[in-house]
C-alpha atoms as a PDB file:
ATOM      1  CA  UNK A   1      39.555 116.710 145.061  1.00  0.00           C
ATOM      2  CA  UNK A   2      39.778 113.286 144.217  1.00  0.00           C
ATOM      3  CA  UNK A   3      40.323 110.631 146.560  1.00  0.00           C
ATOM      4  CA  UNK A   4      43.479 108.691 146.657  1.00  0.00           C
ATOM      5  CA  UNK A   5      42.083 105.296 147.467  1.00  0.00           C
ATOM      6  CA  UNK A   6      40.183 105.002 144.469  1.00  0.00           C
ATOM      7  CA  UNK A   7      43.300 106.199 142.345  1.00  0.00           C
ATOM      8  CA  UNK A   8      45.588 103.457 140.675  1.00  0.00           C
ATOM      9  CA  UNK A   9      49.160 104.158 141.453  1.00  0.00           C
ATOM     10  CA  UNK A  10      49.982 104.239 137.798  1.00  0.00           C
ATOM     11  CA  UNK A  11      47.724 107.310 137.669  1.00  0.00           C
ATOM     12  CA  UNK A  12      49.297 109.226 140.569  1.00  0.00           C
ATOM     13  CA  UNK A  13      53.165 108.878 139.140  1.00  0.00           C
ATOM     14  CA  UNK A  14      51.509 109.987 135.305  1.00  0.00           C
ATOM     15  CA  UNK A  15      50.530 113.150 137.082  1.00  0.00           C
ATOM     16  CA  UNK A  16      46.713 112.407 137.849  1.00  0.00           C
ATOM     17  CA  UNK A  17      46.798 113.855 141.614  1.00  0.00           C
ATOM     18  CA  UNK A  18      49.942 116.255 141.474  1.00  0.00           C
ATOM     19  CA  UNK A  19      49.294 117.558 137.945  1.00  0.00           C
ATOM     20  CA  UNK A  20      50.165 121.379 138.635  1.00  0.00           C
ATOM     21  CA  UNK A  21      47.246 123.729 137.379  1.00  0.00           C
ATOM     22  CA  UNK A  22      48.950 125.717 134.429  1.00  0.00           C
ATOM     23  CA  UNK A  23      47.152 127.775 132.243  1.00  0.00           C
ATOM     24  CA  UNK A  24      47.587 127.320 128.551  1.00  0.00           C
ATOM     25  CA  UNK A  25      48.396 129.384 125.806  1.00  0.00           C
ATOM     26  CA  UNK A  26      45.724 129.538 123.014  1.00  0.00           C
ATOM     27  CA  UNK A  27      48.731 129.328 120.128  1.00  0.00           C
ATOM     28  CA  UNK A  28      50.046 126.546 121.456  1.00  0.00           C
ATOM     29  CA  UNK A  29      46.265 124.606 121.743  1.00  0.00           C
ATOM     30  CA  UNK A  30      45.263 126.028 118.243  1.00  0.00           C
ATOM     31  CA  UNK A  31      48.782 124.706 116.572  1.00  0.00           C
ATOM     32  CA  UNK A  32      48.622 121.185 118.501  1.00  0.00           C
ATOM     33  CA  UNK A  33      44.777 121.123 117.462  1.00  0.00           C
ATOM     34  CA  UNK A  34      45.708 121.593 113.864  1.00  0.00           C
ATOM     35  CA  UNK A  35      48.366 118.873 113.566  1.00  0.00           C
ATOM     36  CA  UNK A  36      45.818 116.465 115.298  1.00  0.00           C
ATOM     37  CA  UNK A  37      42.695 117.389 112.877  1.00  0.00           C
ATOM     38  CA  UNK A  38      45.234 117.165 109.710  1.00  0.00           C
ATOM     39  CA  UNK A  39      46.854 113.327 111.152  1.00  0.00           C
ATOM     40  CA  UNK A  40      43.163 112.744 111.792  1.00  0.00           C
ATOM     41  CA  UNK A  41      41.931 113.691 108.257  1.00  0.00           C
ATOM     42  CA  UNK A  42      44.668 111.841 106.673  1.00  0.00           C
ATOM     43  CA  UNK A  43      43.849 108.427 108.567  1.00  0.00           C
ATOM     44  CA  UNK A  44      40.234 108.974 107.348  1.00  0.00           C
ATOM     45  CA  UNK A  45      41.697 108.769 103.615  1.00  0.00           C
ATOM     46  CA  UNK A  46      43.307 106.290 104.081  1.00  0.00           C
ATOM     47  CA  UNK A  47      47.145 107.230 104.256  1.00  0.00           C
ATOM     48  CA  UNK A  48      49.062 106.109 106.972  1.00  0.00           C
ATOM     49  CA  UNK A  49      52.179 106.910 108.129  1.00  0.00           C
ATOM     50  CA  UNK A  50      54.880 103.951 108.372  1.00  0.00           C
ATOM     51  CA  UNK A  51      58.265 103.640 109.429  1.00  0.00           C
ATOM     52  CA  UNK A  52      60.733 106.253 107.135  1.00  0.00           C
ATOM     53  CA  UNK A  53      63.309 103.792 107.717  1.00  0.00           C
ATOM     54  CA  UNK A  54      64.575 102.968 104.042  1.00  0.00           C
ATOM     55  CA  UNK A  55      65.382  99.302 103.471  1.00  0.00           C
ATOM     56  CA  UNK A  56      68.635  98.284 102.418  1.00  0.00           C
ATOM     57  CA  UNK A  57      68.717  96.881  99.197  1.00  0.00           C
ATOM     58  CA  UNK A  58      71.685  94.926  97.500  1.00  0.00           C
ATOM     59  CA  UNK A  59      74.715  96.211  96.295  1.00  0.00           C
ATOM     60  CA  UNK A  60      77.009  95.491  92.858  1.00  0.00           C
ATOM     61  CA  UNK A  61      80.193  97.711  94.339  1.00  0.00           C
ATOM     62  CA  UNK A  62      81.893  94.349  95.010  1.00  0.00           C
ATOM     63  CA  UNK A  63      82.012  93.779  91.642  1.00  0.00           C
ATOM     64  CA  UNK A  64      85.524  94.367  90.026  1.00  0.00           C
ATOM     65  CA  UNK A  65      87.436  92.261  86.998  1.00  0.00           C
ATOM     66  CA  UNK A  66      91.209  91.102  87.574  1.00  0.00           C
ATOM     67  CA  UNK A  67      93.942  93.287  87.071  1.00  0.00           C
ATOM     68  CA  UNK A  68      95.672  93.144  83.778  1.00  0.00           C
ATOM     69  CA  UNK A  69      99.126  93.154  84.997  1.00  0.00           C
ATOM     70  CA  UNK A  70     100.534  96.074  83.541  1.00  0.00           C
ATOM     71  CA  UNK A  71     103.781  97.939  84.182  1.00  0.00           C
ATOM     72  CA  UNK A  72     107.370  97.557  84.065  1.00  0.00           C
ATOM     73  CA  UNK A  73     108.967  94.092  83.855  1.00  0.00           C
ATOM     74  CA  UNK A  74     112.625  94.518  82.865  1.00  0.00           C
ATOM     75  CA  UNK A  75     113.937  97.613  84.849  1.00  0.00           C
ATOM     76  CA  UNK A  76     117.198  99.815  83.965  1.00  0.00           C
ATOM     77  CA  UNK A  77     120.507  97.597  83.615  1.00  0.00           C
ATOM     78  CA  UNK A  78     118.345  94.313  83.095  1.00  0.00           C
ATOM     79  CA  UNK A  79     120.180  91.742  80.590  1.00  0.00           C
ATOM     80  CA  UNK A  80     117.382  91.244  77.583  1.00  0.00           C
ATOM     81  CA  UNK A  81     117.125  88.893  74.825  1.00  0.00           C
ATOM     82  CA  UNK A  82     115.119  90.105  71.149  1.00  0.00           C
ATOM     83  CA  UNK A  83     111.134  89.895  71.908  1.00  0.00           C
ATOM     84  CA  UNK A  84     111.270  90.480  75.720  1.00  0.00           C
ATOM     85  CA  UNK A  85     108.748  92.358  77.090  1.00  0.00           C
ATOM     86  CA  UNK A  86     109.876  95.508  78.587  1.00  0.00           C
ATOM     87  CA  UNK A  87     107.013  97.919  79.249  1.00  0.00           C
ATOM     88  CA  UNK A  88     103.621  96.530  79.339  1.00  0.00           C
ATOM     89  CA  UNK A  89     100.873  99.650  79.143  1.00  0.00           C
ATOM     90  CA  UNK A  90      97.795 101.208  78.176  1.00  0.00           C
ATOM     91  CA  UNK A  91      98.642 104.256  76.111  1.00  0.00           C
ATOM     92  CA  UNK A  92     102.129 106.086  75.727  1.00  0.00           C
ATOM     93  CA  UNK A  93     103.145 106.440  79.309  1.00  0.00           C
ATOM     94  CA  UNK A  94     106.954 105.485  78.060  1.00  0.00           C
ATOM     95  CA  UNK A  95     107.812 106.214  74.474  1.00  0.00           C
ATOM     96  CA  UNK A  96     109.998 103.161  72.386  1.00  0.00           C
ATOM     97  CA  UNK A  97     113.927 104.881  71.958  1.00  0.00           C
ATOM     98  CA  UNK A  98     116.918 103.245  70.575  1.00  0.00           C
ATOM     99  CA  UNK A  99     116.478  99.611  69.797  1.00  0.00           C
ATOM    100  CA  UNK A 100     113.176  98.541  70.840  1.00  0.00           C
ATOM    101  CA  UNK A 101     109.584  98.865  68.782  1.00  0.00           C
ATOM    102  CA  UNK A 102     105.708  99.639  70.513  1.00  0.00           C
ATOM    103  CA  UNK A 103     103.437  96.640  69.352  1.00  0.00           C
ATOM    104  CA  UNK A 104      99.700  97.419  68.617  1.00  0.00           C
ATOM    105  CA  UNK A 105      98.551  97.433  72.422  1.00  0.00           C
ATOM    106  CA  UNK A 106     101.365 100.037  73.298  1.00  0.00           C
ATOM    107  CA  UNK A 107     103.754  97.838  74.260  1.00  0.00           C
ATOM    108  CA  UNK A 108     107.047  97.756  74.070  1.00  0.00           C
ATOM    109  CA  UNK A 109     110.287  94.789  73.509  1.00  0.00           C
ATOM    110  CA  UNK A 110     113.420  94.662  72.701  1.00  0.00           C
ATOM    111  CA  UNK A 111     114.857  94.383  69.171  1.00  0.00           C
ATOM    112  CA  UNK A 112     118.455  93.120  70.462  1.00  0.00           C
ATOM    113  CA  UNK A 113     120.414  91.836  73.106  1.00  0.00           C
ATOM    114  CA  UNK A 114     121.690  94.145  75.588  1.00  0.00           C
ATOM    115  CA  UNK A 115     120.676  96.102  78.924  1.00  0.00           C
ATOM    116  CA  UNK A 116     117.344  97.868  79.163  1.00  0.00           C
ATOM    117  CA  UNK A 117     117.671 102.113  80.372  1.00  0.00           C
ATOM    118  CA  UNK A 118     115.092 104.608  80.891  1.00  0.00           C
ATOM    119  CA  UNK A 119     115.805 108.098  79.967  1.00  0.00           C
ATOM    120  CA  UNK A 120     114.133 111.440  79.672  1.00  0.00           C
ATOM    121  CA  UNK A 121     113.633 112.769  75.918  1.00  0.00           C
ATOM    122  CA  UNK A 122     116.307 115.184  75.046  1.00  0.00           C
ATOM    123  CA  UNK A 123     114.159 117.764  73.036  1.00  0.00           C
ATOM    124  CA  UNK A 124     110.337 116.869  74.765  1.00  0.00           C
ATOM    125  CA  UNK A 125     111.099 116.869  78.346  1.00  0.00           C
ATOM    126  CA  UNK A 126     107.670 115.421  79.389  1.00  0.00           C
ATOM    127  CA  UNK A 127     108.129 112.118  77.590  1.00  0.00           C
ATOM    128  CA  UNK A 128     110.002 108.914  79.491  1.00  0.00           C
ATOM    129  CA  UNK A 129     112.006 106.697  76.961  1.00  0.00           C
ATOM    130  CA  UNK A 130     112.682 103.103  77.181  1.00  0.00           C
ATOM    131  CA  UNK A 131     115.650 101.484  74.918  1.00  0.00           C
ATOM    132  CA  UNK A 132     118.146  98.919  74.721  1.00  0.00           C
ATOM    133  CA  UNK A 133     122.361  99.492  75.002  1.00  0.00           C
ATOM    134  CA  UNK A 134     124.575  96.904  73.914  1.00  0.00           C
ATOM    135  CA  UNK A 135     126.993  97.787  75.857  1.00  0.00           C
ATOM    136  CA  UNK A 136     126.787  97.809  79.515  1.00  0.00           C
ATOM    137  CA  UNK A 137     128.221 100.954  80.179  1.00  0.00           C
ATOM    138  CA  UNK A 138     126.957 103.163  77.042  1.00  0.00           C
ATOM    139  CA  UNK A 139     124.417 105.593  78.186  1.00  0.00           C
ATOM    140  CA  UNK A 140     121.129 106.712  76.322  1.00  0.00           C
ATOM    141  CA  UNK A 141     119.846 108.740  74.397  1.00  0.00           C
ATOM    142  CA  UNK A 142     123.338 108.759  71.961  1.00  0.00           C
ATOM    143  CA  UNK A 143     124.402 112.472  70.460  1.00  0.00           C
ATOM    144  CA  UNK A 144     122.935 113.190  67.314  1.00  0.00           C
ATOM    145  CA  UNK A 145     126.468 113.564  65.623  1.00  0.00           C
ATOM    146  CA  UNK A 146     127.272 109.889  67.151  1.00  0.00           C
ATOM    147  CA  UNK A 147     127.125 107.264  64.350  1.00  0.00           C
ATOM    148  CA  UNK A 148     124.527 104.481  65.874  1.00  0.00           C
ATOM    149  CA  UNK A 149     125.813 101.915  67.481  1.00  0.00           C
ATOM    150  CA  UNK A 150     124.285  98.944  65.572  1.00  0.00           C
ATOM    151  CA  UNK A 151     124.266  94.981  65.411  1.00  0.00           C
ATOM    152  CA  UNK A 152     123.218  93.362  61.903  1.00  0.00           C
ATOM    153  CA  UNK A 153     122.064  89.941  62.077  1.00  0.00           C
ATOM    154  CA  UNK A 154     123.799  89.831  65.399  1.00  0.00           C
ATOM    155  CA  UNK A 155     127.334  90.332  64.024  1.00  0.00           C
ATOM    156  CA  UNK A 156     129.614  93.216  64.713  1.00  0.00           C
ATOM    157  CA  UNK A 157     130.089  94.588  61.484  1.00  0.00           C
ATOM    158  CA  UNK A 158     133.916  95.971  62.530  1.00  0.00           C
ATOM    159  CA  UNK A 159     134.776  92.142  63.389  1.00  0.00           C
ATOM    160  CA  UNK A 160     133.396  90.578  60.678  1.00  0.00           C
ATOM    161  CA  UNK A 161     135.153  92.973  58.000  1.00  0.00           C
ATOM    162  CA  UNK A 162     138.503  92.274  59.489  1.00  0.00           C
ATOM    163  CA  UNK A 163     137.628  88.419  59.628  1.00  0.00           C
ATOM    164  CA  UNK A 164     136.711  88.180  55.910  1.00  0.00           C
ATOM    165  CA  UNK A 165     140.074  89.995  55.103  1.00  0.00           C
ATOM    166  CA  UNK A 166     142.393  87.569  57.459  1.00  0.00           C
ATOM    167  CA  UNK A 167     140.218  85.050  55.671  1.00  0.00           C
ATOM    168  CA  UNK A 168     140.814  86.288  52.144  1.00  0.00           C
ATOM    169  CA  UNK A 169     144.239  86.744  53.054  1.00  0.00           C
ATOM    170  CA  UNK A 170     144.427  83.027  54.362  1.00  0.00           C
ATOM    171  CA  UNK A 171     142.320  82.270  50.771  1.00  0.00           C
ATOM    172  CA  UNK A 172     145.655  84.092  48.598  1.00  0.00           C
ATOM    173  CA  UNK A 173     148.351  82.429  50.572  1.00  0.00           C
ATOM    174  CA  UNK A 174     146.496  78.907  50.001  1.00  0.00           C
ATOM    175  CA  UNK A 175     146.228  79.503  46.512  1.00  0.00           C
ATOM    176  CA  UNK A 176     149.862  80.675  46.010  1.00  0.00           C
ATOM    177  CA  UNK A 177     151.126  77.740  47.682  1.00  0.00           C
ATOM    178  CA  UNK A 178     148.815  75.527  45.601  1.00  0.00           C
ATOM    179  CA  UNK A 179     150.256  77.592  42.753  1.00  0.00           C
ATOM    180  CA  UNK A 180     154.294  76.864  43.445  1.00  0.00           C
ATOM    181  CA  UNK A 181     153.702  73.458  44.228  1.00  0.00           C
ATOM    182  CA  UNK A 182     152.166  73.043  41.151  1.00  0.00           C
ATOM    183  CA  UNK A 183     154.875  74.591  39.154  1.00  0.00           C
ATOM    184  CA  UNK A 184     157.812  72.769  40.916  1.00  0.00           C
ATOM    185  CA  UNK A 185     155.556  69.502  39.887  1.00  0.00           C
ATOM    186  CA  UNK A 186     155.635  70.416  36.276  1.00  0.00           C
ATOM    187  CA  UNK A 187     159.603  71.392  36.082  1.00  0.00           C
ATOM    188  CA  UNK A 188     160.021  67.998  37.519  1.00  0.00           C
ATOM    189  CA  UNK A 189     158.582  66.143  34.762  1.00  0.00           C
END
């Protein structure tokens, strides 16, 4: 036995002096021998083992380009002028109906004055509609047996018939008083 003076106490605590006597099992020393004779071999080659510890590298996630603003931006019963912009999108998501057109990027204004509504197809129930009333309280789509409700050049067509006859009618009674008045100048002479 060994004698304690001589011991460091470092020695003692790593089990120098109280180290229990165990016998060991031959797999275990073969297997352990093994792994330390390949770790050896591979030092002698020349390979060594580092830190598996991958580094972090930089990153282009952050990366992203503005938004294009697309959507809606007159919604249902919205006042409109011609040329506003009523649906701004990529692709058909809402289909043009009654007086509005689709420009070349899909999207879609108004043709006339009057109040934007949205409205299911009545025949292809998957497809959302977007026109233009011009009438507040009309509601889309219009019958197919309904004569279309239309504005040309911006004039009623109804009111502008029965102005031209009051006007053609003021025109005749002008003329026949121009007429008489004439005639009653002409006896008189």
């Amino acid at each position: 036995m060994k004698k304690v003076s001589s011991l460091s106490p470092s020695t003692i605590f790593r089990g120098g002096l109280f180290r229990p006597h165990i016998k060991q099992n031959p797999i275990l020393l073969s297997s352990s021998f093994d792994l330390k004779a390949s770790l050896l071999f591979e030092y002698q080659q020349g390979n060594q083992r580092w830190a598996s510890k991958k580094s972090g590298g930089s990153t282009h996630n952050t990366r992203d380009s503005p938004g294009k603003r697309l959507g809606v931006k007159k919604f249902g019963a919205e006042r409109v002028v011609p040329g506003n912009i009523i649906v701004r999108q990529r692709g058909k998501k809402f289909w043009p109906g009654e007086n509005v057109y689709m420009g070349k990027d899909f999207t879609i204004h108004a043709e006339v004055p009057g109040w934007v509504q949205f409205y299911d197809h009545p025949t292809r129930h998957n497809k959302r509609c977007v026109g233009v009333v011009l009438h507040k309280d009309d509601k889309l789509p219009f019958p197919k047996t309904q004569p279309r409700k239309r504005l040309f050049d911006l004039i009623n067509l109804n009111d502008h018939y029965d102005e031209k006859e009051r006007l053609k009618e003021k025109a005749i009674e002008r003329i026949e008083r121009e007429r008489r008045r004439d005639q009653e100048y002409y006896r008189s002479l």
